[in-house]
N, C-alpha and C. Protein backbone atom coordinates (compact mmCIF):
# COMPACT_ATOMS: atom_id res chain seq x y z
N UNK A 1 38.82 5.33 15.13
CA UNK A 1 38.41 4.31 16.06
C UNK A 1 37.38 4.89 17.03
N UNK A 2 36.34 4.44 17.58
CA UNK A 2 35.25 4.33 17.97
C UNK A 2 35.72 4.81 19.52
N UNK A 3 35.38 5.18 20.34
CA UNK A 3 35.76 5.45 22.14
C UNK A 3 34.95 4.90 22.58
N UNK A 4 35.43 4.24 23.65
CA UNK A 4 35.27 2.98 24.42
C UNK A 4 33.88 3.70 25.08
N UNK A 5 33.47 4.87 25.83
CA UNK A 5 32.16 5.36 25.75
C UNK A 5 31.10 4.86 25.10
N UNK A 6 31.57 5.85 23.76
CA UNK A 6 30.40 5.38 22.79
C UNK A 6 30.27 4.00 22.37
N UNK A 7 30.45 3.45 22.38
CA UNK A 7 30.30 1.41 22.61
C UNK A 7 29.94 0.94 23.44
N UNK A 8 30.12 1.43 24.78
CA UNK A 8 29.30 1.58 25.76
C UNK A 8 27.65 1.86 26.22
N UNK A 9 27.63 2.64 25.40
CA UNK A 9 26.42 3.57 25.23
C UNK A 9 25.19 2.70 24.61
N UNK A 10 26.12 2.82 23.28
CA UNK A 10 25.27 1.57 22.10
C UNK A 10 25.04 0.30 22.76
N UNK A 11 25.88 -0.34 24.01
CA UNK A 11 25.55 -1.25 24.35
C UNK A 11 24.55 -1.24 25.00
N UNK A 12 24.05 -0.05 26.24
CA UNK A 12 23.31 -0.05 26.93
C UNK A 12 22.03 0.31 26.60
N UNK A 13 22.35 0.91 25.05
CA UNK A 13 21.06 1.42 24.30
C UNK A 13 20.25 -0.31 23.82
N UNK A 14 21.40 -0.82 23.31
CA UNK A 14 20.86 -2.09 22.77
C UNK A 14 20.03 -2.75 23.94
N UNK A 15 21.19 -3.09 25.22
CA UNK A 15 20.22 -3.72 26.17
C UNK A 15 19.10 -3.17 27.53
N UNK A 16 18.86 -2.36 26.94
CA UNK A 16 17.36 -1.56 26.97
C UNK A 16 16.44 -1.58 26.26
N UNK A 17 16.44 -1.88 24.95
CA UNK A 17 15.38 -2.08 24.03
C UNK A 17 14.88 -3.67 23.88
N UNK A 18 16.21 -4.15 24.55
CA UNK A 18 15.58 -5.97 24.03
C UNK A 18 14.59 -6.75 24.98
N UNK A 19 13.80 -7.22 24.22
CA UNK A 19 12.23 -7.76 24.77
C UNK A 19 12.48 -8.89 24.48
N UNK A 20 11.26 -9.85 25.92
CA UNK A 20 11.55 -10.98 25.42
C UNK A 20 9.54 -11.21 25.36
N UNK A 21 10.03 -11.43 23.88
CA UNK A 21 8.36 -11.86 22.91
C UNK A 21 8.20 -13.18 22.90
N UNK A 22 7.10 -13.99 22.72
CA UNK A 22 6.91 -15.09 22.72
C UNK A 22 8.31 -15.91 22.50
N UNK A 23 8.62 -15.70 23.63
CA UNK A 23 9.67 -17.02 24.02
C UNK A 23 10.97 -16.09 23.29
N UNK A 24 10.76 -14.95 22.83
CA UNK A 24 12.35 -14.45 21.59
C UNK A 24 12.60 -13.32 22.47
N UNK A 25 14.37 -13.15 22.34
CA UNK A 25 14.35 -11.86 22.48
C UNK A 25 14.73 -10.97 21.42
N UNK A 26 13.68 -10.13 21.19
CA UNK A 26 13.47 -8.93 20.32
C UNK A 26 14.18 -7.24 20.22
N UNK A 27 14.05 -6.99 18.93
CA UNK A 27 14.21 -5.19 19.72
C UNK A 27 12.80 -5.05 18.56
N UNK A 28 12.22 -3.94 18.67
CA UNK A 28 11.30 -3.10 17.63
C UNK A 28 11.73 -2.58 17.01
N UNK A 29 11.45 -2.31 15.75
CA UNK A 29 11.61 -1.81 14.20
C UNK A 29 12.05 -0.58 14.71
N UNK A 30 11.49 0.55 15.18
CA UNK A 30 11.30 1.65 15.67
C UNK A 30 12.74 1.99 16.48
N UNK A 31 12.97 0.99 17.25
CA UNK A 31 14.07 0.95 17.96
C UNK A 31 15.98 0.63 16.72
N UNK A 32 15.68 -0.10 16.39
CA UNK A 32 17.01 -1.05 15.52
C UNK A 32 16.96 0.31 14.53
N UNK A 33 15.81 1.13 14.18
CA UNK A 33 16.07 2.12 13.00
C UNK A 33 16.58 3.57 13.63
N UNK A 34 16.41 3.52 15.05
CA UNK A 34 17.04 4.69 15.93
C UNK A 34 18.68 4.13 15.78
N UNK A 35 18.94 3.24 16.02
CA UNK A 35 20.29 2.32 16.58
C UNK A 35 20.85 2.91 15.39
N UNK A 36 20.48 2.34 13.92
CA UNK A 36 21.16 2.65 12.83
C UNK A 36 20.74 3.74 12.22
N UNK A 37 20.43 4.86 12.70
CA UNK A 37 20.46 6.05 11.88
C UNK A 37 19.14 6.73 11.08
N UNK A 38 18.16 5.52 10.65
CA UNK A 38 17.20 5.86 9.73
C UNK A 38 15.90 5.93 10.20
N UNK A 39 14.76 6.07 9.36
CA UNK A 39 13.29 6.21 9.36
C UNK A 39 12.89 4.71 9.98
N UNK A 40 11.70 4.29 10.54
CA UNK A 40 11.42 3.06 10.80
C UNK A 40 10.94 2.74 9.69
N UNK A 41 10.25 3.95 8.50
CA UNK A 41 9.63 3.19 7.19
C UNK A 41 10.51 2.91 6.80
N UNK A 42 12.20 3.59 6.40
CA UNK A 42 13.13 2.88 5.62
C UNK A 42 13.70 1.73 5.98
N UNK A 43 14.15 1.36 6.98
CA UNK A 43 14.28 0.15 7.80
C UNK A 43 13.35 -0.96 7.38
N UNK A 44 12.02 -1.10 7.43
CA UNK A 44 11.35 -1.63 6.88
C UNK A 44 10.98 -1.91 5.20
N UNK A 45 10.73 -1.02 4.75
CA UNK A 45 11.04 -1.04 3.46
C UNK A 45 12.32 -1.68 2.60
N UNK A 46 13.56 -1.81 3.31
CA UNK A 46 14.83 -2.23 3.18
C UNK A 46 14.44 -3.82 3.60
N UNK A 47 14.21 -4.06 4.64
CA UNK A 47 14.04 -5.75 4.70
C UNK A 47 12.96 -6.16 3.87
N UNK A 48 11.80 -5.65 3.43
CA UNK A 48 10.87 -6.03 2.65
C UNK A 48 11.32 -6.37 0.95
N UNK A 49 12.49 -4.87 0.56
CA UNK A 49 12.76 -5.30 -0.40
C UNK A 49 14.05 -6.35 -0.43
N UNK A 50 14.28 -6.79 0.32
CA UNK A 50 16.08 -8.19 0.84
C UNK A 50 15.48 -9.10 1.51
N UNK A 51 14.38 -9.51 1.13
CA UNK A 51 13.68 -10.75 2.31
C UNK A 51 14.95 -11.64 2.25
N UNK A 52 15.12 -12.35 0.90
CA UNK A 52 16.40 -13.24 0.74
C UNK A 52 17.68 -13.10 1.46
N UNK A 53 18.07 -11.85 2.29
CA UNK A 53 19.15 -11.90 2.79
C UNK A 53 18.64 -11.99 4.55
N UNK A 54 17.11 -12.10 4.54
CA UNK A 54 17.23 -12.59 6.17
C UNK A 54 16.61 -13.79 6.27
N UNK A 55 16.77 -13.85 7.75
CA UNK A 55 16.26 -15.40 8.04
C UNK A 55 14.41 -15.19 8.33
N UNK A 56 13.91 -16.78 7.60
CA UNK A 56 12.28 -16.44 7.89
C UNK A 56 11.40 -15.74 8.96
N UNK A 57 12.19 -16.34 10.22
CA UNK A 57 11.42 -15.84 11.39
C UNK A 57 12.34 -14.20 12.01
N UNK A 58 13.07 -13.93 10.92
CA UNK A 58 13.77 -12.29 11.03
C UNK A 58 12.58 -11.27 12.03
N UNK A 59 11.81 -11.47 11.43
CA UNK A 59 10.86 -10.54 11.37
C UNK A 59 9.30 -11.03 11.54
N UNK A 60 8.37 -10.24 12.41
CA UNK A 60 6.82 -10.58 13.04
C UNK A 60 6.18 -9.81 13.36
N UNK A 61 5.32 -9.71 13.35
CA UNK A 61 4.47 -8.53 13.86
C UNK A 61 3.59 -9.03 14.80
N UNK A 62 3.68 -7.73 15.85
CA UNK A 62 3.09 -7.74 17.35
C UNK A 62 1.47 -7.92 17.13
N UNK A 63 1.13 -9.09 17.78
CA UNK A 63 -0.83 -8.69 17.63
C UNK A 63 -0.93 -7.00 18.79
N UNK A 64 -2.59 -6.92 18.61
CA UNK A 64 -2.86 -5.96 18.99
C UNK A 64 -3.15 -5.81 20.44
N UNK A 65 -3.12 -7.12 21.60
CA UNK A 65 -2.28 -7.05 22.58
C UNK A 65 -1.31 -6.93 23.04
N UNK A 66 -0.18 -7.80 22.16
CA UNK A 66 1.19 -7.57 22.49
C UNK A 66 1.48 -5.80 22.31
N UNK A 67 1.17 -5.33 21.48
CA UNK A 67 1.40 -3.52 21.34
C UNK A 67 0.87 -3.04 22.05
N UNK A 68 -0.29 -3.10 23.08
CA UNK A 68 -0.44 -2.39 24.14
C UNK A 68 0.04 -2.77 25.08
N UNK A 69 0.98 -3.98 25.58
CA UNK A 69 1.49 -4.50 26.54
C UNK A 69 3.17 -3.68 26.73
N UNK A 70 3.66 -3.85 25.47
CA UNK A 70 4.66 -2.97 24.70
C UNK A 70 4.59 -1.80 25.01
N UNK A 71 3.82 -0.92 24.60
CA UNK A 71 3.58 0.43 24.46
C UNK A 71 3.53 0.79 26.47
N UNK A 72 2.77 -0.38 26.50
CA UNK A 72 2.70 -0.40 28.00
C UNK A 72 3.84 0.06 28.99
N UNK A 73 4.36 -0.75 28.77
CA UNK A 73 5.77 -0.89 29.56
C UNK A 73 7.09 -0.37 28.65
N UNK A 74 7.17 0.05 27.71
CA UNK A 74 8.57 1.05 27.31
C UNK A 74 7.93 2.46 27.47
N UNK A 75 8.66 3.50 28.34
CA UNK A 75 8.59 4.69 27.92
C UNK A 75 8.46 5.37 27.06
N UNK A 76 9.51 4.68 26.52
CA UNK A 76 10.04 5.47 25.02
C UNK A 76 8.79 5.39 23.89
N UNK A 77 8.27 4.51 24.19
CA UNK A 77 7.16 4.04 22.99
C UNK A 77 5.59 5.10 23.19
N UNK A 78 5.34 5.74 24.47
CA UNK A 78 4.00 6.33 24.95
C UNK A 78 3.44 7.08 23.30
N UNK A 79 4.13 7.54 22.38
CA UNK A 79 3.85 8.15 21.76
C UNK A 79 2.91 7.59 20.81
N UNK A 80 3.32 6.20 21.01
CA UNK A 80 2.71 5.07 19.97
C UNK A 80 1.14 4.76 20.35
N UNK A 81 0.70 5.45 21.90
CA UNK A 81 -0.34 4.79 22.65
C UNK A 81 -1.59 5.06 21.94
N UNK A 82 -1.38 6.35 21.23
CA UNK A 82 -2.95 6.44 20.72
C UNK A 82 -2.77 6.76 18.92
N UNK A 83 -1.53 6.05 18.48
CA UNK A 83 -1.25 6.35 16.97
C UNK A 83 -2.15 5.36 16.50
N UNK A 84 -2.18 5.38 15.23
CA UNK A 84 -3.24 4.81 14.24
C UNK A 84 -2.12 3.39 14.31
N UNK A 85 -2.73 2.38 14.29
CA UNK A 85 -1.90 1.32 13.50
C UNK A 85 -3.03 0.09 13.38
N UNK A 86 -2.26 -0.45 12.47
CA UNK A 86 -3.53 -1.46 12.45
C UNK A 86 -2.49 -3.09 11.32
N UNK A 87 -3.58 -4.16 11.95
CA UNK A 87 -2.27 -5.55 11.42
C UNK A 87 -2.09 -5.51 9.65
N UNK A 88 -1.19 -5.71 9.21
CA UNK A 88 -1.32 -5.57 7.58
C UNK A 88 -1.91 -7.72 7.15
C-alpha cells in the first residue's frame, strides 16, 4: 500500500503542472511522462499508436506562441527555451 506522503506528493506534483489552455485544463506530454515513469517520446508514441482508446480532443498541440508563453512561465520547462521544435 502506497503512504499517504507519497499520494500526497503525486498530488501536488499533478497540481503544479495543470494549465489552463484555451479554455482546458491541461498537463504537457513532458510532464504526464515524468508522472508515469517514461520518455516523453514513449508516451507519445503509445497514444499515437491507441488513438482508439482516447478521446478526440485527448490530445493538441501548442502553437508557437502558446510554447513560449509555456516555456515562459513553468520553470521546469526553461530547458525547452532554445530546443529545436517545430509544428508537425
Amino acid at each position: 500500500m502506497k503512504s499517504k506522503t507519497n499520494r500526497v506528493k503525486k498530488l501536488d506534483y499533478v497540481k503544479q503542472r495543470v494549465l489552463l489552455i484555451r479554455g482546458h485544463r491541461v498537463m504537457l506530454d513532458s510532464d504526464l511522462a515524468e508522472l508515469y515513469g517514461v520518455s516523453t517520446k514513449r508516451l507519445n508514441e503509445q497514444v499515437k499508436r491507441n488513438k482508439n482508446r482516447f478521446p478526440k480532443d485527448f490530445m493538441f498541440q501548442l502553437t508557437p506562441a502558446e510554447r513560449k508563453e509555456v516555456v515562459a512561465i513553468c520553470d521546469h520547462l526553461q530547458k525547452l527555451k532554445y530546443s529545436s521544435w517545430r509544428i508537425v
